[in-house]
PDB file of N, CA and C in Angstrom:
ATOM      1  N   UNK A   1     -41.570-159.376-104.379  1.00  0.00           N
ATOM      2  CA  UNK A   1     -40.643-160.467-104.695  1.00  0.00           C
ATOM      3  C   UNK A   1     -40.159-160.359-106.145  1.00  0.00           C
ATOM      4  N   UNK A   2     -40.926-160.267-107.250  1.00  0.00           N
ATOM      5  CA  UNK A   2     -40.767-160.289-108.279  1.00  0.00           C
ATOM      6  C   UNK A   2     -40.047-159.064-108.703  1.00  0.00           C
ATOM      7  N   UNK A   3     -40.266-157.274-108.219  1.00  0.00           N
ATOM      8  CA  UNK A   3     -40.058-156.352-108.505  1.00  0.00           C
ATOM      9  C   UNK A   3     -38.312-156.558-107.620  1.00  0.00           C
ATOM     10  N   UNK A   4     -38.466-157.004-106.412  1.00  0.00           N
ATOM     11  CA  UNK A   4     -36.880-157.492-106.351  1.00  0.00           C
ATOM     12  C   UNK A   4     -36.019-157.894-106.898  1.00  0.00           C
ATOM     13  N   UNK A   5     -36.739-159.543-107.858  1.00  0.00           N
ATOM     14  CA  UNK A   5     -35.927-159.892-108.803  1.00  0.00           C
ATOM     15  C   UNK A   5     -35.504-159.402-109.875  1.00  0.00           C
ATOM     16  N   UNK A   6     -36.164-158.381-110.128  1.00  0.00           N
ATOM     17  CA  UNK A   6     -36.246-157.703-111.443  1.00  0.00           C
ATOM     18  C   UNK A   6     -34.925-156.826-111.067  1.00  0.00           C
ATOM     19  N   UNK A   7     -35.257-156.159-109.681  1.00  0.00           N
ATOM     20  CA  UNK A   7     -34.149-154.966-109.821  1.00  0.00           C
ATOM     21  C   UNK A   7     -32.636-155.429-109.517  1.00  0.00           C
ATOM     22  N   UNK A   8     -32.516-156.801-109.022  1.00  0.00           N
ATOM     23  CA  UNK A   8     -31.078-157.504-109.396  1.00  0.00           C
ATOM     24  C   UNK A   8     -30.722-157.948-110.292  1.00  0.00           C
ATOM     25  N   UNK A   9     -31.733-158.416-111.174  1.00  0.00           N
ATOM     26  CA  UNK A   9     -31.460-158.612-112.636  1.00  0.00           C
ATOM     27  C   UNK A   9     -30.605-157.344-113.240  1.00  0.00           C
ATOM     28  N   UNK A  10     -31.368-156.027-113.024  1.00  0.00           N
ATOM     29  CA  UNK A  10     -30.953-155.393-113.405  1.00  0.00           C
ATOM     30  C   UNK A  10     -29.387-154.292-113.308  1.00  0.00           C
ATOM     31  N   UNK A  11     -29.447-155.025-112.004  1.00  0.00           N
ATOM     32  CA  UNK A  11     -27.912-154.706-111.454  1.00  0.00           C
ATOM     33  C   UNK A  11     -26.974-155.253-111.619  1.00  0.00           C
ATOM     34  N   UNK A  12     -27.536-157.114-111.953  1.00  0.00           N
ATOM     35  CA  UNK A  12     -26.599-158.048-112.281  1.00  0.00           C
ATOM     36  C   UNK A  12     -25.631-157.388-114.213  1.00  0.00           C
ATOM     37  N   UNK A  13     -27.357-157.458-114.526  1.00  0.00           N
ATOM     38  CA  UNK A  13     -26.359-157.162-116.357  1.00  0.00           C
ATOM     39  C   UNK A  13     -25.679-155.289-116.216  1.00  0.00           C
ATOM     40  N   UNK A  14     -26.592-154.396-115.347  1.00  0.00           N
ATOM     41  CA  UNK A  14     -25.370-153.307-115.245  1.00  0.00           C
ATOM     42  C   UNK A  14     -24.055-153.460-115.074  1.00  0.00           C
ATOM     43  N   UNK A  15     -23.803-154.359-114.070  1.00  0.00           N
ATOM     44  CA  UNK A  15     -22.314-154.967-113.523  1.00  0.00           C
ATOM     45  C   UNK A  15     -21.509-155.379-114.738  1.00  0.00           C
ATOM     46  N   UNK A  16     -22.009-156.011-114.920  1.00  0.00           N
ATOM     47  CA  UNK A  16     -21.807-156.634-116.462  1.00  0.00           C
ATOM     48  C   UNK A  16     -21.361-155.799-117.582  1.00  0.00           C
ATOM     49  N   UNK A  17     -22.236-155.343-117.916  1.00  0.00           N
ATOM     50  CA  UNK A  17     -21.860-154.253-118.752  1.00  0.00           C
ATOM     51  C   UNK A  17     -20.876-153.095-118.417  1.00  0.00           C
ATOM     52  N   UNK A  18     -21.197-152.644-117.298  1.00  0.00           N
ATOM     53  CA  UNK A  18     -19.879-151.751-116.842  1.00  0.00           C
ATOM     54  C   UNK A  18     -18.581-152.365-116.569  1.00  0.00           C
ATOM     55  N   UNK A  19     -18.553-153.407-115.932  1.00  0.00           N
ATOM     56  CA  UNK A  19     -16.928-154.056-116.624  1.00  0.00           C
ATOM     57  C   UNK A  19     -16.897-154.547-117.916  1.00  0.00           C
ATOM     58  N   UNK A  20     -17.389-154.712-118.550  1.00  0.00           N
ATOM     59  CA  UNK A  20     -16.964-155.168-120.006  1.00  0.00           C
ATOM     60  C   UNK A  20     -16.262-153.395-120.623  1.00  0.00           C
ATOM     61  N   UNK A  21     -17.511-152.571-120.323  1.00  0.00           N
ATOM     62  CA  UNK A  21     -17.001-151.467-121.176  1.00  0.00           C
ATOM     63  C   UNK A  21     -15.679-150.604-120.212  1.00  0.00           C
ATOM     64  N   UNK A  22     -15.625-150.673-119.155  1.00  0.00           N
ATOM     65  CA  UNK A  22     -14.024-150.819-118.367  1.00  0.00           C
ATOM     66  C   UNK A  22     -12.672-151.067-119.438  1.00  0.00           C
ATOM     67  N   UNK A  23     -13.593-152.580-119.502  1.00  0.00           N
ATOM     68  CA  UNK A  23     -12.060-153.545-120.058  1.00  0.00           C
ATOM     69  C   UNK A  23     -11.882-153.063-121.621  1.00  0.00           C
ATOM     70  N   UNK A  24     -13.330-152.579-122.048  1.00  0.00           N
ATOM     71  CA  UNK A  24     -12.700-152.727-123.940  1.00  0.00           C
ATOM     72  C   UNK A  24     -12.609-150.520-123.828  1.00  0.00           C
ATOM     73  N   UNK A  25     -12.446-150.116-122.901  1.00  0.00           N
ATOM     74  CA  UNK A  25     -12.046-148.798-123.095  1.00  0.00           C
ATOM     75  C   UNK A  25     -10.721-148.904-122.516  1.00  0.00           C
ATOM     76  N   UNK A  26     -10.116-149.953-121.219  1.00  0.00           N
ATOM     77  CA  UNK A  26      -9.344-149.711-120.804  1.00  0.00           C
ATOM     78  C   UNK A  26      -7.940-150.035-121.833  1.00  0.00           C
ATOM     79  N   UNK A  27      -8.359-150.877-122.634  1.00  0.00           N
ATOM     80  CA  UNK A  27      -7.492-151.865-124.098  1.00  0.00           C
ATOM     81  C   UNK A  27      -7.463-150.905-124.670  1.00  0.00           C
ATOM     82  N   UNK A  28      -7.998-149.613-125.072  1.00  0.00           N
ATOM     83  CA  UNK A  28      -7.437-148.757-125.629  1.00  0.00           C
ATOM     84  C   UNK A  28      -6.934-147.110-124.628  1.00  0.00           C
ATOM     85  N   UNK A  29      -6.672-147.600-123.788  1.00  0.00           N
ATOM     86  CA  UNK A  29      -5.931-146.985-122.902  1.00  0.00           C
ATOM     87  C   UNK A  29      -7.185-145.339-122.607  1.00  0.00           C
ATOM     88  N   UNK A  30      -7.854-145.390-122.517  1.00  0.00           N
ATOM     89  CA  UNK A  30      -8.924-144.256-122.632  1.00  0.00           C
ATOM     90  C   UNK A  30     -10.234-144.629-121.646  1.00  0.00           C
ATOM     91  N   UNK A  31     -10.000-144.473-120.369  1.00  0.00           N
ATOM     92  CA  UNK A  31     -11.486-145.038-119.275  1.00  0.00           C
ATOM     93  C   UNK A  31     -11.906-143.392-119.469  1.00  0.00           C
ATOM     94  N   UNK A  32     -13.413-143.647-120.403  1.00  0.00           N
ATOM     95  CA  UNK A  32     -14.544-142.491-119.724  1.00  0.00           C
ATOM     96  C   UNK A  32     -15.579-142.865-120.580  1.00  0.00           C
ATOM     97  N   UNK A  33     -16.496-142.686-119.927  1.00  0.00           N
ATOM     98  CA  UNK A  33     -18.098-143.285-120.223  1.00  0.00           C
ATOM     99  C   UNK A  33     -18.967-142.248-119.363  1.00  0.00           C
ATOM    100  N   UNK A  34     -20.163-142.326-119.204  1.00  0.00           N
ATOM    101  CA  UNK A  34     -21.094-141.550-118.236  1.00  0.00           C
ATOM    102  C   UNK A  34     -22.205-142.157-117.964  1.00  0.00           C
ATOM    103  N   UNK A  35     -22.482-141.925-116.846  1.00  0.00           N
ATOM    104  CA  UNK A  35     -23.955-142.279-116.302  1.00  0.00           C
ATOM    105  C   UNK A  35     -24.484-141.435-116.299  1.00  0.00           C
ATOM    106  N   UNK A  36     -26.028-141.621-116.024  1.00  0.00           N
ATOM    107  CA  UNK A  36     -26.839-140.618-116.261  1.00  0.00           C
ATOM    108  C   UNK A  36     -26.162-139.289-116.055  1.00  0.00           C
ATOM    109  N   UNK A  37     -25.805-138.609-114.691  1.00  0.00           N
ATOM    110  CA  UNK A  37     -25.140-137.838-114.286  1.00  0.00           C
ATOM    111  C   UNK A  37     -23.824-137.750-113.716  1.00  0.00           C
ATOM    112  N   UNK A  38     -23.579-138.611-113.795  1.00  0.00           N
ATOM    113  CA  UNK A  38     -22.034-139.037-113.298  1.00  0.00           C
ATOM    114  C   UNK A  38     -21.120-139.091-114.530  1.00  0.00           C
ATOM    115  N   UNK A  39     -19.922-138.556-114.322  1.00  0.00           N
ATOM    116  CA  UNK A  39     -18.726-138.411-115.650  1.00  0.00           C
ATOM    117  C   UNK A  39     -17.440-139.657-114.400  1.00  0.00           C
ATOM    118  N   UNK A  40     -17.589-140.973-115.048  1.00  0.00           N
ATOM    119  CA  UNK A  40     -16.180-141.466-114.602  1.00  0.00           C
ATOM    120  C   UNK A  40     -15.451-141.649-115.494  1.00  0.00           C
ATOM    121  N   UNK A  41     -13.839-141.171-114.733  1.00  0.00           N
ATOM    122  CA  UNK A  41     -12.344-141.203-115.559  1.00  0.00           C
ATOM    123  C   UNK A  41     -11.571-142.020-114.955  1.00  0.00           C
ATOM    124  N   UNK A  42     -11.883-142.307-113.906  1.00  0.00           N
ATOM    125  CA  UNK A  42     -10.984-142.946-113.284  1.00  0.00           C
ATOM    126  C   UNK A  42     -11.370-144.470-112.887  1.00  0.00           C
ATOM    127  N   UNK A  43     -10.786-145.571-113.399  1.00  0.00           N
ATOM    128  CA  UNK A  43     -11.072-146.872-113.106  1.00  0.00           C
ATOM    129  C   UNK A  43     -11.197-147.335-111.715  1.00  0.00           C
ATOM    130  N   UNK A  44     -10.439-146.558-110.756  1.00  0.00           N
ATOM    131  CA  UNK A  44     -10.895-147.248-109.527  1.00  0.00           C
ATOM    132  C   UNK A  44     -12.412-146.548-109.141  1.00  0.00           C
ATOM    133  N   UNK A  45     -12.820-145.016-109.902  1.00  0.00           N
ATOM    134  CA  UNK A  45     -14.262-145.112-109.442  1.00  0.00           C
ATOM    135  C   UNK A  45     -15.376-146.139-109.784  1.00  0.00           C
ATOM    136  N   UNK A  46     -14.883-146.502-110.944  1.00  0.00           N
ATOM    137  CA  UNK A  46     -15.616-147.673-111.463  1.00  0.00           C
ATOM    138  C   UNK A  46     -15.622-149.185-110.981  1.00  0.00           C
ATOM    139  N   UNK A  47     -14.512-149.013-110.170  1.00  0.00           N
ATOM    140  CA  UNK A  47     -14.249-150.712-109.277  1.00  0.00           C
ATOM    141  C   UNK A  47     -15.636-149.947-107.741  1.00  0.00           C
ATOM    142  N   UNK A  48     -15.292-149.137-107.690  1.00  0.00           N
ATOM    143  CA  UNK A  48     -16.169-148.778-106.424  1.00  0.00           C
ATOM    144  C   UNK A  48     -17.446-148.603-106.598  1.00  0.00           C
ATOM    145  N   UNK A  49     -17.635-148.433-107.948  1.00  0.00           N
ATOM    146  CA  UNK A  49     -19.632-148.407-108.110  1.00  0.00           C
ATOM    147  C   UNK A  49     -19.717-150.081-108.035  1.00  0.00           C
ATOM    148  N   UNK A  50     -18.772-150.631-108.644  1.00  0.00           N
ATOM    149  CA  UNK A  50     -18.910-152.041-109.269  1.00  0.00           C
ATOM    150  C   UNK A  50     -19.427-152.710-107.949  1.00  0.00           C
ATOM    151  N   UNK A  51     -18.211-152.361-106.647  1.00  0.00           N
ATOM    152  CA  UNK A  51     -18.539-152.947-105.410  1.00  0.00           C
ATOM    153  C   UNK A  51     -19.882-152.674-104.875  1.00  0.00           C
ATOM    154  N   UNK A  52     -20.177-151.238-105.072  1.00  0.00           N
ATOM    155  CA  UNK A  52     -21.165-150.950-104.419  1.00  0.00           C
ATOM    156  C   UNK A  52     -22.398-151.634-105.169  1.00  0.00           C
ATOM    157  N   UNK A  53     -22.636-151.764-106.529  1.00  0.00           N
ATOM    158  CA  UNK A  53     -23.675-152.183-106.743  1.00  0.00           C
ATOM    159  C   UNK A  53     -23.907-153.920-106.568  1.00  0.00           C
ATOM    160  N   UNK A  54     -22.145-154.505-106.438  1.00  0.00           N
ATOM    161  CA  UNK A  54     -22.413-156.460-105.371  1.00  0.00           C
ATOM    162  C   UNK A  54     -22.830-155.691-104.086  1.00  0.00           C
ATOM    163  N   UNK A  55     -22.362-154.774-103.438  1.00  0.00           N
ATOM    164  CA  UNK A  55     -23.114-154.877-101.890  1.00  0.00           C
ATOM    165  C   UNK A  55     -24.824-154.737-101.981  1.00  0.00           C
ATOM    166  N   UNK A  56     -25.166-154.039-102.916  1.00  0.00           N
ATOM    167  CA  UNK A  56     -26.538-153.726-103.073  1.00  0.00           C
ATOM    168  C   UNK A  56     -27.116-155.344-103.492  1.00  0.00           C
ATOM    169  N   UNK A  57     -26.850-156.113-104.508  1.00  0.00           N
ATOM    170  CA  UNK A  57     -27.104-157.049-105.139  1.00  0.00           C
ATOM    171  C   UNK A  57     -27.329-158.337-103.422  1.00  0.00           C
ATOM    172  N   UNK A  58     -26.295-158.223-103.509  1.00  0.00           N
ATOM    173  CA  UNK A  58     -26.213-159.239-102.060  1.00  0.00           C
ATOM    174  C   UNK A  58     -26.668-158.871-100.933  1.00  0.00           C
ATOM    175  N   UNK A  59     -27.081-157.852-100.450  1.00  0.00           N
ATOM    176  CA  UNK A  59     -27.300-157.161 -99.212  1.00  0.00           C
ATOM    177  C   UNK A  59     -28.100-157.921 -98.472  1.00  0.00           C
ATOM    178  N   UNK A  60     -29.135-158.356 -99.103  1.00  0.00           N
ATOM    179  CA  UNK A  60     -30.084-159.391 -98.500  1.00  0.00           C
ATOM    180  C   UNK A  60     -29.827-160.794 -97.441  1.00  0.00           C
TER     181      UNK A  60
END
């Protein structure tokens, strides 16, 4: 229960953070950041992790 809450917590402020840094890279006209292993350039890949990580969040 708790290790659940924890890992939506942690998806909640990822979400979070990955649109914020979206919006203040997209204001200077320049989307690219990286995840561990992942290189995104393109903002709609980043709307699609975004979704995927509410479907994960909510799945329950």
């Amino acid at each position: 229960m708790l290790k659940n809450l924890l890992l939506k917590l942690f998806l909640l402020v990822f979400t979070f953070f990955t649109s914020y840094l979206l919006l203040v890279k997209q204001s200077k006209g320049d989307i690219f950041f990286t995840f561990p292993s992942i290189e995104i350039t393109d903002k709609y890949n980043v709307i699609i992790v975004i979704t995927i990580v509410q479907k994960i969040l909510y799945k329950e």
